[in-house]
C-alpha atoms as a PDB file:
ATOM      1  CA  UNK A   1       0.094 -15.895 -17.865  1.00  0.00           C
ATOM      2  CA  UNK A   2       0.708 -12.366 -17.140  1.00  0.00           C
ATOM      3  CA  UNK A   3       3.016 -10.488 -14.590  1.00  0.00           C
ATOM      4  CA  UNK A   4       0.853  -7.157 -14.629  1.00  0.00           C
ATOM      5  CA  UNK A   5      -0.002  -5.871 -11.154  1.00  0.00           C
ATOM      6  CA  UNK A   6      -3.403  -4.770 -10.554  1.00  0.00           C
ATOM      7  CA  UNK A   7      -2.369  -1.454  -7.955  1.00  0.00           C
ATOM      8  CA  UNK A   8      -5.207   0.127  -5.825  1.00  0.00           C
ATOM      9  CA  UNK A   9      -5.562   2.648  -3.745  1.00  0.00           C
ATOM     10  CA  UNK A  10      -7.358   2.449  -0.335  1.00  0.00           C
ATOM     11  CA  UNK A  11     -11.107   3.400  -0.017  1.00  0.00           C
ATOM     12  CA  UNK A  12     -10.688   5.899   2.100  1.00  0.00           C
ATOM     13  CA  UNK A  13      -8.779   7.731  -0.614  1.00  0.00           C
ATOM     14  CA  UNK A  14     -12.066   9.247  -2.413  1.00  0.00           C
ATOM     15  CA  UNK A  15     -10.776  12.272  -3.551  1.00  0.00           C
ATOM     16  CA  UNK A  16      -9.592  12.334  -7.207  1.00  0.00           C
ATOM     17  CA  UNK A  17      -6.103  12.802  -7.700  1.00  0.00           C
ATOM     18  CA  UNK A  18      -5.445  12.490  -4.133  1.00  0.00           C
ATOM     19  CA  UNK A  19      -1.576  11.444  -3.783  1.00  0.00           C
ATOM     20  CA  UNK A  20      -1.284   8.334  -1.685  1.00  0.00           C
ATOM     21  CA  UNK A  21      -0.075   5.076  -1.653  1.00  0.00           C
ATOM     22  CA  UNK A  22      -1.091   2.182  -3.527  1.00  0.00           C
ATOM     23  CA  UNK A  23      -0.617  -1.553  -3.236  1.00  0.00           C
ATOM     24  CA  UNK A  24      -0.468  -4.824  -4.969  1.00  0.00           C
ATOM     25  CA  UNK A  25      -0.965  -8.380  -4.309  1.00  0.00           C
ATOM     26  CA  UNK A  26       0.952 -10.516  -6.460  1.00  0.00           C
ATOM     27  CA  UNK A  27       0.141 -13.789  -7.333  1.00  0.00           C
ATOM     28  CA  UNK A  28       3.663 -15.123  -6.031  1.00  0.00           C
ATOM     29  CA  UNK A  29       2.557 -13.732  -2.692  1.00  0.00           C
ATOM     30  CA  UNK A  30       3.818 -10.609  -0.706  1.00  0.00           C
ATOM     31  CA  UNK A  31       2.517  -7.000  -1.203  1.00  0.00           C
ATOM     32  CA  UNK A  32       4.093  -4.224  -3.110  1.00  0.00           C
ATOM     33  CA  UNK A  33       3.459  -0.812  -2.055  1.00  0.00           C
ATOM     34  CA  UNK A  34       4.011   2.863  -4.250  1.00  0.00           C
ATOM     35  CA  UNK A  35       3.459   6.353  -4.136  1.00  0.00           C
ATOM     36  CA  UNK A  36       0.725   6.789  -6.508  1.00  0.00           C
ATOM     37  CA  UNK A  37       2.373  10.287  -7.658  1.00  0.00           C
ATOM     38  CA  UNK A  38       5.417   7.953  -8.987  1.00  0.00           C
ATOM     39  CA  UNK A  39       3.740   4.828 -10.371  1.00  0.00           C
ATOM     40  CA  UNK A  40       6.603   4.510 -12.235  1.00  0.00           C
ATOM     41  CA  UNK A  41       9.647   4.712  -9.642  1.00  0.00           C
ATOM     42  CA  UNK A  42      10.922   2.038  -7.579  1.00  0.00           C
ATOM     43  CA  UNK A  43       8.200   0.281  -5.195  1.00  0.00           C
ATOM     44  CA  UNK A  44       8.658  -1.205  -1.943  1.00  0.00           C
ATOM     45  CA  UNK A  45       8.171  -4.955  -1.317  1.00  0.00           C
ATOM     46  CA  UNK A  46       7.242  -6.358   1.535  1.00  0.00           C
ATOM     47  CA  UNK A  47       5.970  -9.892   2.974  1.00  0.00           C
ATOM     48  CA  UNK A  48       2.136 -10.904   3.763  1.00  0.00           C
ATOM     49  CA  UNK A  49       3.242 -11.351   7.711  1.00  0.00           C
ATOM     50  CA  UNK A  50       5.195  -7.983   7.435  1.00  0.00           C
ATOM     51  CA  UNK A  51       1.871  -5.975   5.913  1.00  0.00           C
ATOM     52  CA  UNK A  52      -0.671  -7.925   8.088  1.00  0.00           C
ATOM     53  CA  UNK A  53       1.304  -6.266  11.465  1.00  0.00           C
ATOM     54  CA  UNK A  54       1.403  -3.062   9.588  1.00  0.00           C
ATOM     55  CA  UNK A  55      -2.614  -2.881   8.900  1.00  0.00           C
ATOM     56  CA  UNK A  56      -3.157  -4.528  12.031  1.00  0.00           C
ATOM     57  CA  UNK A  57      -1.041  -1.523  13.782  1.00  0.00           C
ATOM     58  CA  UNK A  58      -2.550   1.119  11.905  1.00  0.00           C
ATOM     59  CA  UNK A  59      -5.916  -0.073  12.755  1.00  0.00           C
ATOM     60  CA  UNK A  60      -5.357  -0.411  16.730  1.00  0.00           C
ATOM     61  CA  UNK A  61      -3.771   3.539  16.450  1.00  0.00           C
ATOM     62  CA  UNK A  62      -0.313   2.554  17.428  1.00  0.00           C
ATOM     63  CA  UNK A  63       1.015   4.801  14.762  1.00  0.00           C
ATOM     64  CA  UNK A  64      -0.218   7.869  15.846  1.00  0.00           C
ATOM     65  CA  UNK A  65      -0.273  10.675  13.195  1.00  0.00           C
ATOM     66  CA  UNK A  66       2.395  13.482  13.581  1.00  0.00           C
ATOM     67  CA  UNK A  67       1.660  16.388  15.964  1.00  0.00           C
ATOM     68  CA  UNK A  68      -0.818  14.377  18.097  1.00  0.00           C
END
């Protein structure tokens, strides 16, 4: 059994070397998110629940970018 994270970024990030942020699902459960320009740093962990209302806010345009 292996503990290696499989990180992706989202499709809409189709540019190459496009900084962004990336996330894994681990096996234990939860998500782990990164900046993709510091794969190497410290990541943030956060639970299923906690993402879901995240995604489910970005999606309905509660968080509205900056400047609008």
């Amino acid at each position: 059994m292996t503990n290696e994270l499989h990180w992706f970024k989202s499709s809409y990030s189709s540019v190459p070397n496009q900084d962004c942020v990336e996330t894994a699902f681990p096996a234990a459960g939860g998500v782990k998110i990164r900046d993709s320009k510091r794969p190497t740093a410290a990541h943030l962990d956060c639970t299923g629940p906690a993402w879901t209302a995240f995604t489910d806010a970005v999606k309905g345009s509660e968080i509205a970018p900056s400047g609008h």
